[in-house]
Protein backbone atom coordinates (compact mmCIF):
# COMPACT_ATOMS: atom_id res chain seq x y z
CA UNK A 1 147.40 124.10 181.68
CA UNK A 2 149.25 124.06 185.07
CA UNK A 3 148.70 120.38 185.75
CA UNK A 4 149.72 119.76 181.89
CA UNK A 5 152.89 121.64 182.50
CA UNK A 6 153.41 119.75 185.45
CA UNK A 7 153.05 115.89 184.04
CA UNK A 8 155.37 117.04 180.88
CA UNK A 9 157.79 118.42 183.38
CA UNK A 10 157.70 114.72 185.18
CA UNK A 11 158.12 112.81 182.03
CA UNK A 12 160.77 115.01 180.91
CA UNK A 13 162.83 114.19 184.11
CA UNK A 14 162.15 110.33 183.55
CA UNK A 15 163.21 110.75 179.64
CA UNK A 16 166.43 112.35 181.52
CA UNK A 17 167.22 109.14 183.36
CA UNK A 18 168.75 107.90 179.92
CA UNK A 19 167.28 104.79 179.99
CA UNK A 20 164.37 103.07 177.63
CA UNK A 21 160.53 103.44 178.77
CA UNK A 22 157.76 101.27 177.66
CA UNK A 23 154.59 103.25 177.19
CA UNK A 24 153.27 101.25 179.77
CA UNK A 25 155.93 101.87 182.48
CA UNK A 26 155.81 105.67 181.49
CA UNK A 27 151.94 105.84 181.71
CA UNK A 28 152.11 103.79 185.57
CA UNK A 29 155.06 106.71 187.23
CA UNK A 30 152.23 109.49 185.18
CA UNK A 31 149.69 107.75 186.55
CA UNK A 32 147.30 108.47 182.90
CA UNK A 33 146.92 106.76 179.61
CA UNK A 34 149.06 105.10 177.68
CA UNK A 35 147.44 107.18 174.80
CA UNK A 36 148.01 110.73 176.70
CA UNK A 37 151.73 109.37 177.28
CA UNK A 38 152.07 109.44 173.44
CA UNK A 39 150.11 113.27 173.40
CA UNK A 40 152.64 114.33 175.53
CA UNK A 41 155.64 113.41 173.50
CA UNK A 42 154.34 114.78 170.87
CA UNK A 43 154.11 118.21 172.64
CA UNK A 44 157.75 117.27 173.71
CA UNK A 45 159.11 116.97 170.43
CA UNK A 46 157.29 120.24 168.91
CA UNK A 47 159.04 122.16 171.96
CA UNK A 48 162.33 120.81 170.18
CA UNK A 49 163.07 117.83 172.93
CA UNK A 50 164.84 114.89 170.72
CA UNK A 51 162.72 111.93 171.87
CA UNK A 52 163.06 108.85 170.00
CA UNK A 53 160.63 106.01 169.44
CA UNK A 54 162.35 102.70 170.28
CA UNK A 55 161.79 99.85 168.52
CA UNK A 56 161.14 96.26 169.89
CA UNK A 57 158.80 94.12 171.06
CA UNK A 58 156.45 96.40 173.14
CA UNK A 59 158.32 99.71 171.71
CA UNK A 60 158.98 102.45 173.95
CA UNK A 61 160.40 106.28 174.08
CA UNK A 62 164.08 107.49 174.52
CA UNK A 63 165.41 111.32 175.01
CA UNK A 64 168.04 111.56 172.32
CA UNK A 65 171.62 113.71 173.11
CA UNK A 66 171.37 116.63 171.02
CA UNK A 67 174.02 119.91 170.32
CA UNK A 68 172.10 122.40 171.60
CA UNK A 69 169.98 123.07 174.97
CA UNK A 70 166.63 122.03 174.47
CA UNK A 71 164.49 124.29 174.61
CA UNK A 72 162.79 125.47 178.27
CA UNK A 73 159.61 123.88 178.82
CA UNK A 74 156.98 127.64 179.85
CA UNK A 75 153.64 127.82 178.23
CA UNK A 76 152.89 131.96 176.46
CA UNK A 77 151.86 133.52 179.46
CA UNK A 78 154.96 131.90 181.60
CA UNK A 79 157.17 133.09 179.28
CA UNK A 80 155.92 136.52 179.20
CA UNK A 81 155.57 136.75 182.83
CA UNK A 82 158.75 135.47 183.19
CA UNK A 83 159.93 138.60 180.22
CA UNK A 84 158.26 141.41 182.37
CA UNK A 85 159.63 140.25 186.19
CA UNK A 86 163.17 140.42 184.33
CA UNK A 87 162.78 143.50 183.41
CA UNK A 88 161.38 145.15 186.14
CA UNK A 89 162.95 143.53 188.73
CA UNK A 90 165.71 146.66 189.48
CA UNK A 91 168.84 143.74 189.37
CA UNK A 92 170.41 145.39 186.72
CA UNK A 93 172.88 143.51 184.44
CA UNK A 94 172.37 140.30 186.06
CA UNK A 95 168.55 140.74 184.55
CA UNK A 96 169.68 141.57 181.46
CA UNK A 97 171.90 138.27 181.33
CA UNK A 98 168.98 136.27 182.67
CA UNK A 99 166.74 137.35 179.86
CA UNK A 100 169.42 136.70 177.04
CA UNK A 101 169.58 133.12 178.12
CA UNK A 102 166.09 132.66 178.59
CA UNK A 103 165.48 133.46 174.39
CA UNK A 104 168.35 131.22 173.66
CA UNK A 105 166.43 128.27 175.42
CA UNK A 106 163.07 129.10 174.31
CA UNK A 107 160.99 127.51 171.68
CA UNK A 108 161.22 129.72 168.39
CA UNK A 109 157.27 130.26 168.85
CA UNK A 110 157.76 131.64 171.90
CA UNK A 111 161.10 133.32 171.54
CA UNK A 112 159.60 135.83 168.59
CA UNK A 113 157.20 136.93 170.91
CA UNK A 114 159.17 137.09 173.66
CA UNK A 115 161.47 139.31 171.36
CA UNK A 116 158.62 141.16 170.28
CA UNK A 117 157.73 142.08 173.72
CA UNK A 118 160.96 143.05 174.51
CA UNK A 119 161.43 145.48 171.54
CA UNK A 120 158.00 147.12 172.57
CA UNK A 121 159.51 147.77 176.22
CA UNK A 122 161.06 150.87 177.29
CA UNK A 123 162.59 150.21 180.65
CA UNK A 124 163.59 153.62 182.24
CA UNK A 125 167.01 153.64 183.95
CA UNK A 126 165.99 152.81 187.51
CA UNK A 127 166.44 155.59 190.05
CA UNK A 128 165.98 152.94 193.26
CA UNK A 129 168.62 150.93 194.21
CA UNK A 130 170.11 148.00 193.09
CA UNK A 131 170.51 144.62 195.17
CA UNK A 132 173.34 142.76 194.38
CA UNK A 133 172.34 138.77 193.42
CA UNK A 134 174.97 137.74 195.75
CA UNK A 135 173.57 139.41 198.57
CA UNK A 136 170.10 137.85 198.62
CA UNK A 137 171.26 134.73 197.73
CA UNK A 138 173.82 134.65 201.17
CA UNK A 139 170.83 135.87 203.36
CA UNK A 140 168.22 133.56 202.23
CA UNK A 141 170.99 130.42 202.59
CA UNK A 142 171.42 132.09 206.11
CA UNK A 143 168.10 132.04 206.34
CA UNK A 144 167.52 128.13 205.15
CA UNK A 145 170.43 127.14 206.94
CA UNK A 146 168.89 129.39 210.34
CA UNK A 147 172.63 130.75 210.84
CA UNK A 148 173.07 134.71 212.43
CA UNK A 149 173.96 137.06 209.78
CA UNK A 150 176.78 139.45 210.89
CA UNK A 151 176.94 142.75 208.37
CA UNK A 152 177.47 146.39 208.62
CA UNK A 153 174.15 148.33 207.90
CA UNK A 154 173.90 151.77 206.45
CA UNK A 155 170.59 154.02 207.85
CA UNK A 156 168.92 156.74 206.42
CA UNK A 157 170.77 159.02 207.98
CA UNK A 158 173.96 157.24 206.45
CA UNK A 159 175.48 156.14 210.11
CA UNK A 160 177.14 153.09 209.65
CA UNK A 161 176.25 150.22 212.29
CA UNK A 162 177.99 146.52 212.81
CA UNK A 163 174.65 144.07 213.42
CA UNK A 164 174.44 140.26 214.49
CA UNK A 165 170.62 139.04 212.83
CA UNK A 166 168.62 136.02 212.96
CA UNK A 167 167.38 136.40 209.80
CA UNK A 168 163.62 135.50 209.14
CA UNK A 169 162.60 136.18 205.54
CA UNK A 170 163.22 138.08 202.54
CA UNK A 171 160.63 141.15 201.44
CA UNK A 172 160.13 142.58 198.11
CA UNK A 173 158.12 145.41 198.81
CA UNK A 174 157.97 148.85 196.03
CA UNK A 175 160.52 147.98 193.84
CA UNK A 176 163.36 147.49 197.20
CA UNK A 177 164.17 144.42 199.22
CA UNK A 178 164.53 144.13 203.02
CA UNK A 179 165.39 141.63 205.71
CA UNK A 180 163.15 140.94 208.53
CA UNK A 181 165.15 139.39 211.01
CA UNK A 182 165.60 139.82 214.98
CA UNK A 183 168.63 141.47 216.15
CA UNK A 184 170.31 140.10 218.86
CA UNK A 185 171.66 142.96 220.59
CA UNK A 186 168.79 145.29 220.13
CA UNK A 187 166.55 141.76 221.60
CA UNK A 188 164.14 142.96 218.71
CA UNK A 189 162.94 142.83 215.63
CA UNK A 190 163.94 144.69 212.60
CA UNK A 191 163.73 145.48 209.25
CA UNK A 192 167.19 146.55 206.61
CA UNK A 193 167.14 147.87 203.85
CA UNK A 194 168.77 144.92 201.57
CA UNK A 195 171.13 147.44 199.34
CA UNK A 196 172.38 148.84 202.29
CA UNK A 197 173.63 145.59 203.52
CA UNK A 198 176.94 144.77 203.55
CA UNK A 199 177.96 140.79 204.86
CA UNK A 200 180.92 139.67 206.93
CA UNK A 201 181.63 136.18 206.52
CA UNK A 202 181.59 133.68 207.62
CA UNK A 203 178.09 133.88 209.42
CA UNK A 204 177.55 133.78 213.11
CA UNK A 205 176.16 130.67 215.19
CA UNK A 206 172.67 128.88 214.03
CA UNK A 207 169.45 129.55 215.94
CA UNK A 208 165.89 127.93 216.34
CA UNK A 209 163.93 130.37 214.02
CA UNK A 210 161.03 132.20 216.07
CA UNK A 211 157.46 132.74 215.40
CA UNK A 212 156.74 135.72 212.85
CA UNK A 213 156.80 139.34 214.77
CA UNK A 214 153.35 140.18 215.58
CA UNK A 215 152.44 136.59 214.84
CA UNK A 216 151.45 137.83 211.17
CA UNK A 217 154.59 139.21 209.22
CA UNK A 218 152.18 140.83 206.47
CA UNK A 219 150.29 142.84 209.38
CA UNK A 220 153.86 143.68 210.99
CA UNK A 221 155.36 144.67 208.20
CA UNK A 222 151.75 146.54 207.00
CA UNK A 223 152.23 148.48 210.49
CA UNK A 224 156.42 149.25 210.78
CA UNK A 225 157.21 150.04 207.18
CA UNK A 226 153.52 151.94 206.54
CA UNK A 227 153.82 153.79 209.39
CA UNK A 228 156.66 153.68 212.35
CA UNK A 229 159.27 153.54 210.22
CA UNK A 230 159.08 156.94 209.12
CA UNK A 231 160.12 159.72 211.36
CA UNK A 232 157.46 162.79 211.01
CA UNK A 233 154.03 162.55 211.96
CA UNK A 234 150.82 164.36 210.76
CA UNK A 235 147.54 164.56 211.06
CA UNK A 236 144.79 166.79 209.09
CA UNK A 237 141.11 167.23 209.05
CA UNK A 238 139.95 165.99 205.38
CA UNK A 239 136.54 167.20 203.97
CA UNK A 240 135.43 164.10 202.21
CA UNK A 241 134.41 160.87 203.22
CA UNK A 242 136.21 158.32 204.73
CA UNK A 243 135.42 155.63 201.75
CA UNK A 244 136.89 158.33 198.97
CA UNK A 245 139.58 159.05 201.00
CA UNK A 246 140.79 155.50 201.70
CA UNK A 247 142.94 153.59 198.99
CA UNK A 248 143.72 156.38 197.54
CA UNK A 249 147.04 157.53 199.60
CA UNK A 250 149.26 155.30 201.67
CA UNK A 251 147.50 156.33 205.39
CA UNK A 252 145.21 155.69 207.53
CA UNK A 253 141.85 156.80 207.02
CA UNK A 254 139.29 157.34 209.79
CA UNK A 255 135.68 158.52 209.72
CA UNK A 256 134.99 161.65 211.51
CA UNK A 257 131.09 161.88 210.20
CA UNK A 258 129.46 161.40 207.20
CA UNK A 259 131.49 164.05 205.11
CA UNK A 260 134.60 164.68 207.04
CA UNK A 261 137.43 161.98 207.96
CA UNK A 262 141.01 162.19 209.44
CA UNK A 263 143.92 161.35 207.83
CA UNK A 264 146.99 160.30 208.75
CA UNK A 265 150.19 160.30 207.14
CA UNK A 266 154.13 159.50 208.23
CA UNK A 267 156.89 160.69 205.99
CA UNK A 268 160.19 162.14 206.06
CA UNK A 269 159.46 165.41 204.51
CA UNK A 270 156.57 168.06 205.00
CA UNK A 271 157.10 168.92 201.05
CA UNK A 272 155.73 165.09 200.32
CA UNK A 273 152.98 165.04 202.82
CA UNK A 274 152.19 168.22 201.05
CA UNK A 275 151.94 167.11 197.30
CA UNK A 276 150.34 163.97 198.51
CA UNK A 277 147.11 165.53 200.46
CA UNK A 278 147.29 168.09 196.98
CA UNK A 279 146.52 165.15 194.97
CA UNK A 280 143.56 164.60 196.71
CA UNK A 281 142.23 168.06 195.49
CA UNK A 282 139.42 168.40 198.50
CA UNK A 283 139.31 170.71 201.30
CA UNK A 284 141.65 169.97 204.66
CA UNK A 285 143.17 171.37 207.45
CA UNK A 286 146.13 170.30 209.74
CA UNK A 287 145.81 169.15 213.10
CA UNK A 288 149.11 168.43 213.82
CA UNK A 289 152.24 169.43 214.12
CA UNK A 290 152.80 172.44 213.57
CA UNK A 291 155.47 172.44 211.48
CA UNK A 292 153.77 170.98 208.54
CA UNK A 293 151.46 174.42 208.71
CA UNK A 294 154.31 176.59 208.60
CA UNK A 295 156.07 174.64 205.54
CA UNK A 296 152.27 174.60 203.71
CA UNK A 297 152.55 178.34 204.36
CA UNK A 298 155.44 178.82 202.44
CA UNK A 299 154.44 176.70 199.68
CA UNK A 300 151.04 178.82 199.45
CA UNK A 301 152.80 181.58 199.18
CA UNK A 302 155.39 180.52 196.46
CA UNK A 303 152.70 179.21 194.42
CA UNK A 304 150.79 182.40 194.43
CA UNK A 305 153.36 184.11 193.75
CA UNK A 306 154.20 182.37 190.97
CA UNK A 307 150.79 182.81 189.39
């Protein structure tokens, strides 16, 4: 289907030319059949593309002008795929333009189930934040162009900082985007929040983009934003095995003996470390710090005596 898609997406672009094709000529730039060049206009013209049979000696094809847009050349499950990402991609009304387009430019086929997909949907009002187009689409032409971003950056604690990045790539990671990118005064990498970005313009000088941190940006970003990035540490003594324990939280898991394993977790608040190791509904006990005893203590004994 992909490599279909692909040669109708070719011979659409040479219809575009808005010139007159011989069979032939078509079937040499496909490199295929004369006889598949005439399936394929077929398939052309039932997606609602005005191409014309020309008449002559050796005959030949020509895309007609027509009113409307034709319609947008995605197979069922691209279309669908392409329904679901809009509306779970968190970018707001800018999604919900997207997808209004896209059924205007569909094929009526696909457009009623498209539709019907979309009236089965119920997209909860988002409580992440929002990215604003405009702001991935200046970092990753920084990031094409390998020009220093200058912004001012918002952390979690809401202190406002003025930063000069090389920026490296773009991360979609749980429903937020961030920029990896090296900052030049801090001669290190980091990682920002996207939505708490805010550009100055125009951008700083270009650079010579560096090798990925870590030399593996999935294992760096695996190990900062799973782990370092988070400012409370804690450890606890699990009574299960390592393999039940393991997938199942975002941690890391190792094997004490055959029954008991240690788990790690970083967070930024006691109260989620708590309802996280409840979930796992087995026996534990905390190593360390401290502090997360004391706050399970006062959980334990708000729960019981709420019961």
């Amino acid at each position: 289907m992909r490599e279909t898609s692909g040669r109708l997406l070719r011979l659409l672009a040479l219809l575009q030319m808005h010139r007159d094709w011989s069979g032939t000529e078509l079937a040499s730039r496909l490199d295929v059949t004369t006889r598949t060049v005439r399936r394929d206009v077929d398939r052309l013209r039932e997606l609602g593309y005005p191409v014309h049979a020309v008449l002559g000696p050796v005959g030949g094809y020509r895309l007609g002008a027509g009113a409307e847009l034709p319609p947008l050349l995605l197979d069922d499950d691209e279309a669908v795929a392409v329904t679901i990402a809009l509306h779970t991609s968190g970018s707001g009304e800018a999604s919900l333009r997207a997808s209004s387009k896209l059924s205007r430019v569909l094929p009526s086929r696909l457009r009623n189930r498209v539709a019907a997909l979309e009236a089965s949907m119920l997209a909860l009002p988002s409580r992440g934040p929002v990215v604003d187009p405009a702001v991935l689409t200046a970092v990753s032409a920084a990031i094409r162009a390998a020009e220093t971003l200058r912004f001012d950056y918002v952390d979690h604690a809401g202190s406002v900082s003025r930063r000069a990045v090389e920026p490296h790539r773009l991360v979609s990671w749980g429903r937020r985007w961030y920029l990896v990118g090296w900052d030049t005064a801090r001669d290190d990498w980091r990682t920002f929040r996207a939505d708490r970005v805010s550009l100055r313009t125009p951008n700083g000088p270009r650079f010579t983009h560096r090798d990925p941190p870590d030399g593996d940006l999935t294992a760096y970003l695996t190990r900062t934003m799973g782990r370092e990035m988070w400012p409370l540490r804690c450890s606890l003594r699990v009574h299960a095995p390592a393999s039940e324990v393991a997938g199942r939280v975002e941690g890391e898991v190792t094997a004490i003996d055959a029954r008991t394993c240690r788990l790690e977790l970083a967070s930024d608040s006691y109260d989620i470390v708590a309802f996280v190791v409840g979930m796992l509904d087995v026996a534990f006990e905390v190593e360390s710090p401290p502090e997360l005893a004391e706050r399970l203590g006062v959980l334990s004994a708000r729960y019981a005596a709420a019961t």
